[in-house]
C-alpha atoms as a PDB file:
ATOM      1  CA  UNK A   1      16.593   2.183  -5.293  1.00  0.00           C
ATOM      2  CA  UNK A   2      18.542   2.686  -1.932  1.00  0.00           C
ATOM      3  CA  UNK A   3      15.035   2.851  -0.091  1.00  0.00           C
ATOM      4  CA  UNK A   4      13.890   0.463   3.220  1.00  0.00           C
ATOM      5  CA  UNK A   5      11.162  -1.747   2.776  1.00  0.00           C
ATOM      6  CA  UNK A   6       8.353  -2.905   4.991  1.00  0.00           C
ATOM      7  CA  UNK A   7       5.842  -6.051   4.829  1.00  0.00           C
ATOM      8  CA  UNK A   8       2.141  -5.204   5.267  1.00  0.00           C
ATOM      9  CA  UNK A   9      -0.970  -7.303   4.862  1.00  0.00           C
ATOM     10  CA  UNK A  10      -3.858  -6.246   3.100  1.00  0.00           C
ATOM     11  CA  UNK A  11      -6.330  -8.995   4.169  1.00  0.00           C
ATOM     12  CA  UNK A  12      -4.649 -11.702   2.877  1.00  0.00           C
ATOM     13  CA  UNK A  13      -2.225  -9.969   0.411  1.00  0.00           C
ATOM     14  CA  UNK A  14       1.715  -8.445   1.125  1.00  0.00           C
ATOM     15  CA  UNK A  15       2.161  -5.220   0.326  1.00  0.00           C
ATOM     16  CA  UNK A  16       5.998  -4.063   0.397  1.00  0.00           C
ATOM     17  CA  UNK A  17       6.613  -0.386   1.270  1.00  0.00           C
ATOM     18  CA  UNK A  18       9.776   1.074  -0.047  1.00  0.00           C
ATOM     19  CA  UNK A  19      10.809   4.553   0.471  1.00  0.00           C
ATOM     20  CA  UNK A  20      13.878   6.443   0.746  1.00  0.00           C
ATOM     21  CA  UNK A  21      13.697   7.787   3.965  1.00  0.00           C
ATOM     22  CA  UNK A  22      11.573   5.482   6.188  1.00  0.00           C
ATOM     23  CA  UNK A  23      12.482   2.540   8.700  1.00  0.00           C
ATOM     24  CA  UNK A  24      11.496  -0.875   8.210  1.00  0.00           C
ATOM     25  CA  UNK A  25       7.745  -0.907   9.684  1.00  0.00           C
ATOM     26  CA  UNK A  26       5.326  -3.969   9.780  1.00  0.00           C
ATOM     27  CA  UNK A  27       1.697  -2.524   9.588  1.00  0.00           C
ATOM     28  CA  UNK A  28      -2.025  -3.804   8.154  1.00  0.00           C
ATOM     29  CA  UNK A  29      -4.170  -1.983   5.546  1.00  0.00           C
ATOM     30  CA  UNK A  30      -7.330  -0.929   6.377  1.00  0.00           C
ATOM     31  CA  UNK A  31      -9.235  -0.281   3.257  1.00  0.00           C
ATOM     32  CA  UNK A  32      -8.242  -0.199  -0.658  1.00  0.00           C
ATOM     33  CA  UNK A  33      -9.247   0.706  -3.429  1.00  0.00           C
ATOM     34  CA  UNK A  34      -8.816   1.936  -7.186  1.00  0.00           C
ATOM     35  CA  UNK A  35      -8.207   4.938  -6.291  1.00  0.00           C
ATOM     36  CA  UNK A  36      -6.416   4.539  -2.513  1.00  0.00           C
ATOM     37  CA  UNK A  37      -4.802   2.730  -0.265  1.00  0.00           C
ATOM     38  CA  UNK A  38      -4.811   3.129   3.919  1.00  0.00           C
ATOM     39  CA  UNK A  39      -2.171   1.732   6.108  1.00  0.00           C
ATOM     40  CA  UNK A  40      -2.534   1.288   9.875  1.00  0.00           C
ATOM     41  CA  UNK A  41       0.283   3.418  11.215  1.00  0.00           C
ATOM     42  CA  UNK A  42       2.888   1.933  13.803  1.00  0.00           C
ATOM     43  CA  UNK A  43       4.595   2.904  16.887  1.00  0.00           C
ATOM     44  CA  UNK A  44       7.713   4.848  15.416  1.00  0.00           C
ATOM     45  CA  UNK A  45       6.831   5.703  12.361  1.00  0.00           C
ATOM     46  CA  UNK A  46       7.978   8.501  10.801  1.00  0.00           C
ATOM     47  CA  UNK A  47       7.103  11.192   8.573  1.00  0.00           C
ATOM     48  CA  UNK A  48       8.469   9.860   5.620  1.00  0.00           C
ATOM     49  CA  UNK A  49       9.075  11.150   2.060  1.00  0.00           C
ATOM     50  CA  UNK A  50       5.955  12.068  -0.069  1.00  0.00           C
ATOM     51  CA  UNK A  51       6.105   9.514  -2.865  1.00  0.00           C
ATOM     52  CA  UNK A  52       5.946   5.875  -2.362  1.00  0.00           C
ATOM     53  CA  UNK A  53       6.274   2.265  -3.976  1.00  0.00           C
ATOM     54  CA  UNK A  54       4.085  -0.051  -2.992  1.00  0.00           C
ATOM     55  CA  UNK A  55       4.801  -3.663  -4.434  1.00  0.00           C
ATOM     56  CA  UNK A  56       1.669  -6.277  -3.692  1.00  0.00           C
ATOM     57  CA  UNK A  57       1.921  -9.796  -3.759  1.00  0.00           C
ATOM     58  CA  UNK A  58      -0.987 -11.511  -4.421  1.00  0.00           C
ATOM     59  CA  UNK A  59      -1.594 -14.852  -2.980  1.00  0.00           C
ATOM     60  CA  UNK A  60      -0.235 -16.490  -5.985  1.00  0.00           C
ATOM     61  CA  UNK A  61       3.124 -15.111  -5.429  1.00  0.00           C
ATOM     62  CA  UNK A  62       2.323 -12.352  -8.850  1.00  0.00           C
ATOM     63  CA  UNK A  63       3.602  -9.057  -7.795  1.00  0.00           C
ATOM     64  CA  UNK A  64       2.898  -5.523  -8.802  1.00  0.00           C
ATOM     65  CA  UNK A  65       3.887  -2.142  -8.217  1.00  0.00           C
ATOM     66  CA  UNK A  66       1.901   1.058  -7.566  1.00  0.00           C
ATOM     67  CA  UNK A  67       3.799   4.484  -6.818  1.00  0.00           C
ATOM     68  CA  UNK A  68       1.875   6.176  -4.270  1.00  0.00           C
ATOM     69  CA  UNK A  69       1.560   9.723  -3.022  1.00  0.00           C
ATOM     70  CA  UNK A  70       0.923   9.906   0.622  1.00  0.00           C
ATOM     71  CA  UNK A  71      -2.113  12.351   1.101  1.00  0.00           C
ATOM     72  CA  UNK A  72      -2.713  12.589   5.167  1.00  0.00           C
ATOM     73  CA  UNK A  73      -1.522  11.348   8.061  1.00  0.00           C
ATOM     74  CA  UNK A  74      -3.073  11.088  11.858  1.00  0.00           C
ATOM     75  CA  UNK A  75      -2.490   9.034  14.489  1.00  0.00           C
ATOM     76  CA  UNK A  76      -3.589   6.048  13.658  1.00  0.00           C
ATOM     77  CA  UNK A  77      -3.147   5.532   9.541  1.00  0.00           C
ATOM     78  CA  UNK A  78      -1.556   6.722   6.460  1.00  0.00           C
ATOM     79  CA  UNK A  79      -3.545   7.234   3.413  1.00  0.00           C
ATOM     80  CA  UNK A  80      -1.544   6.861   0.051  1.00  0.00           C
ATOM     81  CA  UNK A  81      -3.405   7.976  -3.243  1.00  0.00           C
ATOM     82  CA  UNK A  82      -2.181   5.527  -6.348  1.00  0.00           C
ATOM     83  CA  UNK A  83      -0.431   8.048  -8.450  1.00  0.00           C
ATOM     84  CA  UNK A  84       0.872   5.347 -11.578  1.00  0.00           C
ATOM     85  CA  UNK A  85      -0.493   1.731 -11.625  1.00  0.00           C
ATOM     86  CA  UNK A  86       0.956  -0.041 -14.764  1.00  0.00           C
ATOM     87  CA  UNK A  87      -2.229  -0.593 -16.997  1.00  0.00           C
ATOM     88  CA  UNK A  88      -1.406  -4.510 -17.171  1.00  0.00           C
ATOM     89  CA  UNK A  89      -1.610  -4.669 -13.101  1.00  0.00           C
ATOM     90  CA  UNK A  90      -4.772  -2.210 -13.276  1.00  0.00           C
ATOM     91  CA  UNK A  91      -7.406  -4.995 -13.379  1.00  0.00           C
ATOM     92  CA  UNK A  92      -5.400  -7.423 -10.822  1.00  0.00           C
ATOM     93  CA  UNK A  93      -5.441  -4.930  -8.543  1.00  0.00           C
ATOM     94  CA  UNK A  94      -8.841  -4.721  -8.263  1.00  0.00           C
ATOM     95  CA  UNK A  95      -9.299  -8.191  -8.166  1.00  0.00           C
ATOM     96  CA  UNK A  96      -6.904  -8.648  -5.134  1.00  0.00           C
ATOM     97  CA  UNK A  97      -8.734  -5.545  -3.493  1.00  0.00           C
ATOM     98  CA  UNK A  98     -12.279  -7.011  -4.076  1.00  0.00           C
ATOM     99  CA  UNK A  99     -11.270 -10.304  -2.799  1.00  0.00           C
ATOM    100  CA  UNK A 100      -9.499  -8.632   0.566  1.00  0.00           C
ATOM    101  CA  UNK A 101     -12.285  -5.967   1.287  1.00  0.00           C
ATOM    102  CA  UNK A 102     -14.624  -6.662  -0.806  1.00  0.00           C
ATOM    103  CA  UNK A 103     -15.970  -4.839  -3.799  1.00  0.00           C
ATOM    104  CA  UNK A 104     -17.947  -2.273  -2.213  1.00  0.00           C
ATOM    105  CA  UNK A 105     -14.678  -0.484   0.026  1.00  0.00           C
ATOM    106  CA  UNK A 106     -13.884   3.048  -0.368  1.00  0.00           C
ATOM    107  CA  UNK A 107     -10.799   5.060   1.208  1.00  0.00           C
END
């Protein structure tokens, strides 16, 4: 992939955005969860491409990878629906989202 990437933390977690057409951009997530995830959007950011990868880190330095559809965009976030999460990463995911927003957040 030729795409840019960009470091974001969800609470305490990395989440690497890499798309095609975007510039590098730090940011924060909001709110996650099985279904979602919400980035705070930055001064310059762009409209970029539709689809996107999302690679998260977890504190433990395991990664995984999400492709993400970006659903909406306003002013102040982006809100990326998980389109493919590899059914091995499924349940980590959820653990790393409980333990940043707790088990109860919705997007």
């Amino acid at each position: 992939m030729n795409g840019r990437t960009a470091e974001a933390a969800i609470g305490d977690l990395v989440v690497m955005q890499m798309a095609s057409d975007a510039p590098i951009r730090s940011t924060r997530a909001v709110a996650a969860d099985e279904h979602a995830v919400v980035l705070r959007r930055t001064p310059g950011d762009g409209n970029s491409g539709r689809f996107v990868w999302l690679e998260i880190i977890a504190p433990d330095g395991a990664k995984l990878r999400l492709l993400g559809e970006v659903t909406d965009r306003d002013t102040d976030t982006t809100s990326v629906k998980v389109k493919h999460l590899w059914p091995r990463d499924r349940a980590r995911y959820m653990e790393l989202v409980a333990s940043a927003f707790g088990p109860t957040t919705r997007c």
